[in-house]
PDB file of N, CA and C in Angstrom:
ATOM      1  N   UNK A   1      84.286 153.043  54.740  1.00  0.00           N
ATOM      2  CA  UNK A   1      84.896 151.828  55.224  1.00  0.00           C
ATOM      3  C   UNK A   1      86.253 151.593  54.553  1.00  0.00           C
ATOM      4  N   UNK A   2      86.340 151.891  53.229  1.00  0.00           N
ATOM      5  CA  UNK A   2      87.619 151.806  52.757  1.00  0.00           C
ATOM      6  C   UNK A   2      88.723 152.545  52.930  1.00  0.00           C
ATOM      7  N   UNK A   3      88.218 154.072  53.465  1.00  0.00           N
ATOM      8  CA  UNK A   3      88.821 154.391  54.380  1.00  0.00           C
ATOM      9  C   UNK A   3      89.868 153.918  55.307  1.00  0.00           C
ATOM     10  N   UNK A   4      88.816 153.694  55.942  1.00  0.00           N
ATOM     11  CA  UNK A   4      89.797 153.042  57.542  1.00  0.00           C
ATOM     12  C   UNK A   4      90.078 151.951  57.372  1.00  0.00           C
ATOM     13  N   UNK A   5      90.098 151.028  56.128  1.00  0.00           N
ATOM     14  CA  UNK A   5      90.574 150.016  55.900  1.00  0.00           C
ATOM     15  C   UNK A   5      92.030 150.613  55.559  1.00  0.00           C
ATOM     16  N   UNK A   6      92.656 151.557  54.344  1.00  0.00           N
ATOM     17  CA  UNK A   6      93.179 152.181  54.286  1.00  0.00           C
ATOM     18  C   UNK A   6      94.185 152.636  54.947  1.00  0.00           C
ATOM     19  N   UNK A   7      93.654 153.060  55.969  1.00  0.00           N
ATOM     20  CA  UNK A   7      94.813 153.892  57.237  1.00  0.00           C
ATOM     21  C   UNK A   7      94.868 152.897  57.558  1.00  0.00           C
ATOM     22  N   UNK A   8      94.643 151.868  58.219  1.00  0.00           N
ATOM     23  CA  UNK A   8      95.052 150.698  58.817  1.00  0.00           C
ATOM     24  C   UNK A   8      96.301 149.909  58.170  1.00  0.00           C
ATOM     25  N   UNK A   9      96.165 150.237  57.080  1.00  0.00           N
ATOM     26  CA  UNK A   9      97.729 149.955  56.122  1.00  0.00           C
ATOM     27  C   UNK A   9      98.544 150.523  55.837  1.00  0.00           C
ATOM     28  N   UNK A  10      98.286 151.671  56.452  1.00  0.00           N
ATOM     29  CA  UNK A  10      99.327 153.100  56.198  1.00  0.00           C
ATOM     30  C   UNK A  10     100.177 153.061  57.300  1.00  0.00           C
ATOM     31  N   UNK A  11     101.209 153.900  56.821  1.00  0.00           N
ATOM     32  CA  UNK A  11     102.222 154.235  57.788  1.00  0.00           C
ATOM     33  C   UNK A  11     101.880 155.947  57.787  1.00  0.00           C
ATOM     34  N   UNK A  12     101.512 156.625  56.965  1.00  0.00           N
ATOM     35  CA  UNK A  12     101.082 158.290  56.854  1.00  0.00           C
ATOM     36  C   UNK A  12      99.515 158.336  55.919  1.00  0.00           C
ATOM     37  N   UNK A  13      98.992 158.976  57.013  1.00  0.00           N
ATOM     38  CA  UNK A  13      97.733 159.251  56.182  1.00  0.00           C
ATOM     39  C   UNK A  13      97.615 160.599  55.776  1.00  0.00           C
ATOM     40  N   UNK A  14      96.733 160.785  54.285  1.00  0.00           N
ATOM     41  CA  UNK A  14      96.498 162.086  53.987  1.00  0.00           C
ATOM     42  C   UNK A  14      95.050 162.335  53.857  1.00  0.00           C
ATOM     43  N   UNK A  15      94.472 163.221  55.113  1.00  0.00           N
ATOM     44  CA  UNK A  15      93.658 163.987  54.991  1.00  0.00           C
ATOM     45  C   UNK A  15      93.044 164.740  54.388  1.00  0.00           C
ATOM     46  N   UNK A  16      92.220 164.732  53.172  1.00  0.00           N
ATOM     47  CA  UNK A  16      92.122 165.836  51.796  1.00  0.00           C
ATOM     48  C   UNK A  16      90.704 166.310  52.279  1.00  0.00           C
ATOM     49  N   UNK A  17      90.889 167.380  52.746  1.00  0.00           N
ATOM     50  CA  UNK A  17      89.209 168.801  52.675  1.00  0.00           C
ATOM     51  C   UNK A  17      89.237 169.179  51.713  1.00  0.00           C
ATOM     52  N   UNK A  18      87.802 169.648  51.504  1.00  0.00           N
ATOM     53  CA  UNK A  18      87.540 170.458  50.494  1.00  0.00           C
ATOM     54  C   UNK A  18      87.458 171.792  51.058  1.00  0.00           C
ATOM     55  N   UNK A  19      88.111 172.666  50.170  1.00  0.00           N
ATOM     56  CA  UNK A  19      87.691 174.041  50.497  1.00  0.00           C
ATOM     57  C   UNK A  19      86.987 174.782  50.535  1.00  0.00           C
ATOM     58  N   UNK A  20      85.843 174.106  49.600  1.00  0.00           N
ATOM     59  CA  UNK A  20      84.766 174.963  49.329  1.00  0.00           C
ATOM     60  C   UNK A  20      83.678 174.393  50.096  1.00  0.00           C
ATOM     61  N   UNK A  21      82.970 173.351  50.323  1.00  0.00           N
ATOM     62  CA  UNK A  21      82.368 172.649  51.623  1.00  0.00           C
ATOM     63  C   UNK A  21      82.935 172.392  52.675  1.00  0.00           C
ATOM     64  N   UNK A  22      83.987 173.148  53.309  1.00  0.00           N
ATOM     65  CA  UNK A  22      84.506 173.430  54.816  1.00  0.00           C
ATOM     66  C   UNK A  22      84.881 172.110  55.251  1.00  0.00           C
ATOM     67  N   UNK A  23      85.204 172.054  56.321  1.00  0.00           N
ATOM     68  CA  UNK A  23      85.265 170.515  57.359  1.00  0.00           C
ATOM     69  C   UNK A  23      83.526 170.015  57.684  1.00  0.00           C
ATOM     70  N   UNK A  24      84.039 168.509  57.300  1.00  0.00           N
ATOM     71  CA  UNK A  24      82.612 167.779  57.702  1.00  0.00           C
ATOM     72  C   UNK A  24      82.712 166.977  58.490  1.00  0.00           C
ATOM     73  N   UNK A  25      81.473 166.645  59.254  1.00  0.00           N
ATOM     74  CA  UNK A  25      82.008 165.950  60.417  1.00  0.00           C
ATOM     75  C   UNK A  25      82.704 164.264  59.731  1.00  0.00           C
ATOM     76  N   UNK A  26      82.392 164.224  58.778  1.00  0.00           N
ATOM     77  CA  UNK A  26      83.036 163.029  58.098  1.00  0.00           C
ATOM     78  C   UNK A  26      84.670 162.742  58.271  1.00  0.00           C
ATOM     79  N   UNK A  27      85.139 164.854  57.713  1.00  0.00           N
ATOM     80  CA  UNK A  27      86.510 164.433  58.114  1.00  0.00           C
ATOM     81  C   UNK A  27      87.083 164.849  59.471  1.00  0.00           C
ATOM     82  N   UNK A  28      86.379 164.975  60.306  1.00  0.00           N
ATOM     83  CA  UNK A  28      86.875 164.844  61.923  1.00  0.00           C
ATOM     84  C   UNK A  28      86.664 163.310  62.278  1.00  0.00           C
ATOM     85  N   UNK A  29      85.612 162.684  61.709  1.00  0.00           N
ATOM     86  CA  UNK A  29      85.512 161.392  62.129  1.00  0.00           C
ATOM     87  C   UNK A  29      86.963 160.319  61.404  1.00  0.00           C
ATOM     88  N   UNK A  30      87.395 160.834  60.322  1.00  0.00           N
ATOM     89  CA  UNK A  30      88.367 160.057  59.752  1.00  0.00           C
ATOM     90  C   UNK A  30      89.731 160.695  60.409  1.00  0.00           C
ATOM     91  N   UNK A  31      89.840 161.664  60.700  1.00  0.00           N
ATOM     92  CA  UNK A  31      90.594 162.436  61.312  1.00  0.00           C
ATOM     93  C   UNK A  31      90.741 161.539  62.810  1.00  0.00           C
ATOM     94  N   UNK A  32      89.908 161.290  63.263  1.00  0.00           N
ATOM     95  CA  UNK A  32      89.889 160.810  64.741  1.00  0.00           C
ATOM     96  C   UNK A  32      90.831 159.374  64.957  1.00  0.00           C
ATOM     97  N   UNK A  33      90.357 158.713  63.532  1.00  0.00           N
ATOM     98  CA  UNK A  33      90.183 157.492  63.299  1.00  0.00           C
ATOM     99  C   UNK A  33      92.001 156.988  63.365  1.00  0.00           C
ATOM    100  N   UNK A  34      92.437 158.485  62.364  1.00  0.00           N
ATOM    101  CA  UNK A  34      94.188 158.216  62.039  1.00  0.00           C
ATOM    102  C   UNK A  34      94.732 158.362  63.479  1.00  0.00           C
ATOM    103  N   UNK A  35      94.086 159.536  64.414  1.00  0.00           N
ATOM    104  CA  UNK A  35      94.648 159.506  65.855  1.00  0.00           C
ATOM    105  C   UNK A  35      94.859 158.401  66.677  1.00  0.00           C
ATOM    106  N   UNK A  36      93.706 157.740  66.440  1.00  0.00           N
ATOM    107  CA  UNK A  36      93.545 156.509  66.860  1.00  0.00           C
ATOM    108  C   UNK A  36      94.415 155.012  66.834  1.00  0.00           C
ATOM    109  N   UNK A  37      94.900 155.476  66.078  1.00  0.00           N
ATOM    110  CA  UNK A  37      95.733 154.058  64.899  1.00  0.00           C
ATOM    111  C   UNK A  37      96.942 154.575  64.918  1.00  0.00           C
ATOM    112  N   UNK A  38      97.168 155.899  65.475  1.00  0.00           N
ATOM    113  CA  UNK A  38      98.715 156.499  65.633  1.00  0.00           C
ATOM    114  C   UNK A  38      99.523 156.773  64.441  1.00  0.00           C
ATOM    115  N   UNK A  39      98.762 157.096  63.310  1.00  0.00           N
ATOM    116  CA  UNK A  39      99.427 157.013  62.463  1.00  0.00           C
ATOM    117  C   UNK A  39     100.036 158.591  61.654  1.00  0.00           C
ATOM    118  N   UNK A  40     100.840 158.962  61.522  1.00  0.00           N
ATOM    119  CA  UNK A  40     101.633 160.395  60.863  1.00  0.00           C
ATOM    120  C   UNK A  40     100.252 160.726  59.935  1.00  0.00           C
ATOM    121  N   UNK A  41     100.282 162.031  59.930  1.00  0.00           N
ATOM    122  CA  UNK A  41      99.463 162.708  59.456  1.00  0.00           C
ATOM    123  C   UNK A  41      99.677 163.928  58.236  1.00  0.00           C
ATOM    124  N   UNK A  42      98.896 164.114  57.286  1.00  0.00           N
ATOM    125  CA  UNK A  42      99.231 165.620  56.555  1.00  0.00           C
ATOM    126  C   UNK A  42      98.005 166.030  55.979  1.00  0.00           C
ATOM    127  N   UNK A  43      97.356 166.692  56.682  1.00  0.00           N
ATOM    128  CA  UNK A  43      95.871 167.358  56.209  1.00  0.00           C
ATOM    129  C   UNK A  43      96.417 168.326  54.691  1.00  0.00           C
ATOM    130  N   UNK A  44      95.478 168.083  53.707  1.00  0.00           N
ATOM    131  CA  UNK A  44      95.745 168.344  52.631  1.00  0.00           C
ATOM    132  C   UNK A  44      94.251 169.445  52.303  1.00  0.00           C
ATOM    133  N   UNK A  45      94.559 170.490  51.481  1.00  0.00           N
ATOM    134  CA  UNK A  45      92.869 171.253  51.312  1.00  0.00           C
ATOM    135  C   UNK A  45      92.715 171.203  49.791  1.00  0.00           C
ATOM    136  N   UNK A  46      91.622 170.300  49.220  1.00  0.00           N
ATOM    137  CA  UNK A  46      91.991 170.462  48.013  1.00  0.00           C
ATOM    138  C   UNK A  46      90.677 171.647  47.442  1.00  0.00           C
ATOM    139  N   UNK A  47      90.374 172.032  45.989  1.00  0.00           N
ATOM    140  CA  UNK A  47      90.152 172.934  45.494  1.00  0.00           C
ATOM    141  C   UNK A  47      90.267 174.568  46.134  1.00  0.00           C
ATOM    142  N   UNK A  48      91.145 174.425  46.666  1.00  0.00           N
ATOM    143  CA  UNK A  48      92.317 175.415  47.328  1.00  0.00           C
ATOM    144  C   UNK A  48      92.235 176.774  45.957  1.00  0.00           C
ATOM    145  N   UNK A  49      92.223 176.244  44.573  1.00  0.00           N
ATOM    146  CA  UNK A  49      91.965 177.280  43.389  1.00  0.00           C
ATOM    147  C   UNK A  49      90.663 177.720  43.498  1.00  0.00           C
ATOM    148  N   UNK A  50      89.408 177.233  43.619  1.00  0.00           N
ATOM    149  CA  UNK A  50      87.800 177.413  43.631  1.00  0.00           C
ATOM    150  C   UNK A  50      87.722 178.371  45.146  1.00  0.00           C
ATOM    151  N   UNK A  51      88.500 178.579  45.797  1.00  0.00           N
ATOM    152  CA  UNK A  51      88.081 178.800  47.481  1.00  0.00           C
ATOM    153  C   UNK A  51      88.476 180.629  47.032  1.00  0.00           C
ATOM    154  N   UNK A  52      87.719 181.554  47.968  1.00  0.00           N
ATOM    155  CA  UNK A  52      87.590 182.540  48.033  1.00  0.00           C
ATOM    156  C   UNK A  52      88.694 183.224  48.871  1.00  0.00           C
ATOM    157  N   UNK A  53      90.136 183.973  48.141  1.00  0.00           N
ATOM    158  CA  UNK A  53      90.794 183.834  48.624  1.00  0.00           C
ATOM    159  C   UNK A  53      91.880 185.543  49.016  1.00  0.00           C
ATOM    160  N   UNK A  54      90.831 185.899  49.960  1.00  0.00           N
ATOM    161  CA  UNK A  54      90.883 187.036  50.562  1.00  0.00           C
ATOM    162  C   UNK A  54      92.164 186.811  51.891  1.00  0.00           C
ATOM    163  N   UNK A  55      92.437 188.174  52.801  1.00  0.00           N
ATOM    164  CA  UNK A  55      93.816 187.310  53.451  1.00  0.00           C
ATOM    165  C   UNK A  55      92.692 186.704  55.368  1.00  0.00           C
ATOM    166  N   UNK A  56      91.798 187.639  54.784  1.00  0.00           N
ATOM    167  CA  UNK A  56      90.414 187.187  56.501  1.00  0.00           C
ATOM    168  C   UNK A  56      90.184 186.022  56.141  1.00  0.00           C
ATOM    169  N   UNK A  57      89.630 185.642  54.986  1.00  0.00           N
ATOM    170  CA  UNK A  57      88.940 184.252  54.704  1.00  0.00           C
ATOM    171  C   UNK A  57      90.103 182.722  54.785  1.00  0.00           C
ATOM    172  N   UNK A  58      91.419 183.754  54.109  1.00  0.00           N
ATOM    173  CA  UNK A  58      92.423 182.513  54.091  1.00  0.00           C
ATOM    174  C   UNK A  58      92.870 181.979  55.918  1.00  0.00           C
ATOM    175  N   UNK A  59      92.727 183.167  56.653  1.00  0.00           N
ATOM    176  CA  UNK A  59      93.251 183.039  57.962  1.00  0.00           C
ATOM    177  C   UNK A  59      92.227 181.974  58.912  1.00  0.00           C
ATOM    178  N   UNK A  60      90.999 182.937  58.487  1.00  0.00           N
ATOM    179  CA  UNK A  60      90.133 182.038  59.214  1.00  0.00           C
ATOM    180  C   UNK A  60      89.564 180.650  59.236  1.00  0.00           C
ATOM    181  N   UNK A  61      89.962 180.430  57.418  1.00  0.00           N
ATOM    182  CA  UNK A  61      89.814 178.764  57.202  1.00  0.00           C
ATOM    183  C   UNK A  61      91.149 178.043  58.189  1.00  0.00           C
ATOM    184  N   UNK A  62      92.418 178.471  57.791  1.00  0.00           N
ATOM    185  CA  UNK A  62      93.555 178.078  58.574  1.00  0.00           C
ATOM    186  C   UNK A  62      93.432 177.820  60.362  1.00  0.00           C
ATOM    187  N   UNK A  63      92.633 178.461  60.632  1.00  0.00           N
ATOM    188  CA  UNK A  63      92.256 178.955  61.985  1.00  0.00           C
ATOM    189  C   UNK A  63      91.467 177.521  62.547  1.00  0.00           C
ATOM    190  N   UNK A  64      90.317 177.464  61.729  1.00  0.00           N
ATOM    191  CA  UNK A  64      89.169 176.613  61.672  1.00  0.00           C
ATOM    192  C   UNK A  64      89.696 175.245  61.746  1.00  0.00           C
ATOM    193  N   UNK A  65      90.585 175.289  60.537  1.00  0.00           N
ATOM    194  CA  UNK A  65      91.211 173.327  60.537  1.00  0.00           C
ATOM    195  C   UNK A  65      92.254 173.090  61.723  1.00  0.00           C
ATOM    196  N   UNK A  66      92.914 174.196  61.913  1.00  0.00           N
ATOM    197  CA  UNK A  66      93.715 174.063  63.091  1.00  0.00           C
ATOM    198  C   UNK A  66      93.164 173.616  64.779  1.00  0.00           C
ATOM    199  N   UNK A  67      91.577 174.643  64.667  1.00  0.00           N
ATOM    200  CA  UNK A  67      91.061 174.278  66.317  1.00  0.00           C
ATOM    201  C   UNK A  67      90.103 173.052  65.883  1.00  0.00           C
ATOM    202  N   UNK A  68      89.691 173.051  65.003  1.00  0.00           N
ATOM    203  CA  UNK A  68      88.830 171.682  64.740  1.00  0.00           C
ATOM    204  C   UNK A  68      89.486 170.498  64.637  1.00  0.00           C
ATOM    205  N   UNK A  69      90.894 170.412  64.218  1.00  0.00           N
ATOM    206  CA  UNK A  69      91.516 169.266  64.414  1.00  0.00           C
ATOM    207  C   UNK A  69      92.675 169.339  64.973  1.00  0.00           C
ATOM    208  N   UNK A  70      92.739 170.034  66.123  1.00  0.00           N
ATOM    209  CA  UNK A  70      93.445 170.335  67.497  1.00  0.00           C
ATOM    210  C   UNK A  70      94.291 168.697  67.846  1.00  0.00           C
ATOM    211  N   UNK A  71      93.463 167.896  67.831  1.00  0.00           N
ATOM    212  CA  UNK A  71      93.964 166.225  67.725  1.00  0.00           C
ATOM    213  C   UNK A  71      94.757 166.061  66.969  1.00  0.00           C
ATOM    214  N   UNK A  72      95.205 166.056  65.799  1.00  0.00           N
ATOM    215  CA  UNK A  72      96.001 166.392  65.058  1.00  0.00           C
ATOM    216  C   UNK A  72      97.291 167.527  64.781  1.00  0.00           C
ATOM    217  N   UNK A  73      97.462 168.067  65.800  1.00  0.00           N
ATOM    218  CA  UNK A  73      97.784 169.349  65.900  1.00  0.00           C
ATOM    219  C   UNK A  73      99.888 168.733  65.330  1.00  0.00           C
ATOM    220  N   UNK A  74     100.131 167.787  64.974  1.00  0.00           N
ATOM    221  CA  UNK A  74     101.592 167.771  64.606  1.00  0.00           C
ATOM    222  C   UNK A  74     100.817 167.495  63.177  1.00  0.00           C
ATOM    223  N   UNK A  75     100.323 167.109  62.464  1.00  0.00           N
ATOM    224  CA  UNK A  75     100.229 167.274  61.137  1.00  0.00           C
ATOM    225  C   UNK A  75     100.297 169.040  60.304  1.00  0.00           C
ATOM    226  N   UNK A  76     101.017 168.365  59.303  1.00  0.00           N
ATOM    227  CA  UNK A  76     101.540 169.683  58.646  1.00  0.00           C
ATOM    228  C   UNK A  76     100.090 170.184  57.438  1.00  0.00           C
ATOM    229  N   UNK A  77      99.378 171.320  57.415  1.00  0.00           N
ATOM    230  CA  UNK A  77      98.554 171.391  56.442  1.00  0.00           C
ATOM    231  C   UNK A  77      99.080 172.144  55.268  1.00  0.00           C
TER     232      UNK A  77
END
């Protein structure tokens, strides 16, 4: 809730995943939420150091946040 209390006061929201527990539907739902409210976007991946970082695994996470949050698709990750 504090969340979207949050973006509601924002002019840019930042999106922070974790890298190591993937996308949850938590952050597609908060993700949805900034679409919603029109507000600038910058998906952020944090423990980005802990994540397994091969050049298949790096592509395919990149891949993943990109078609999963297709809605988002002008935010910079």
């Amino acid at each position: 809730m504090r969340a979207l209390q949050s973006i509601d006061r924002s002019h840019v929201a930042i999106l922070v995943l974790d890298a190591v527990d993937g996308i949850t539907d938590q952050d597609l739902h908060v993700g949805g939420y900034i679409q919603d409210r029109f507000r600038a976007a910058v998906i952020g991946i944090n423990k980005w150091d802990a994540f397994e970082k091969d050049s298949k695994q790096i592509k395919r996470f990149m891949a993943d946040v990109r078609d999963r949050f297709q809605f988002l698709s002008y935010a910079p990750v």
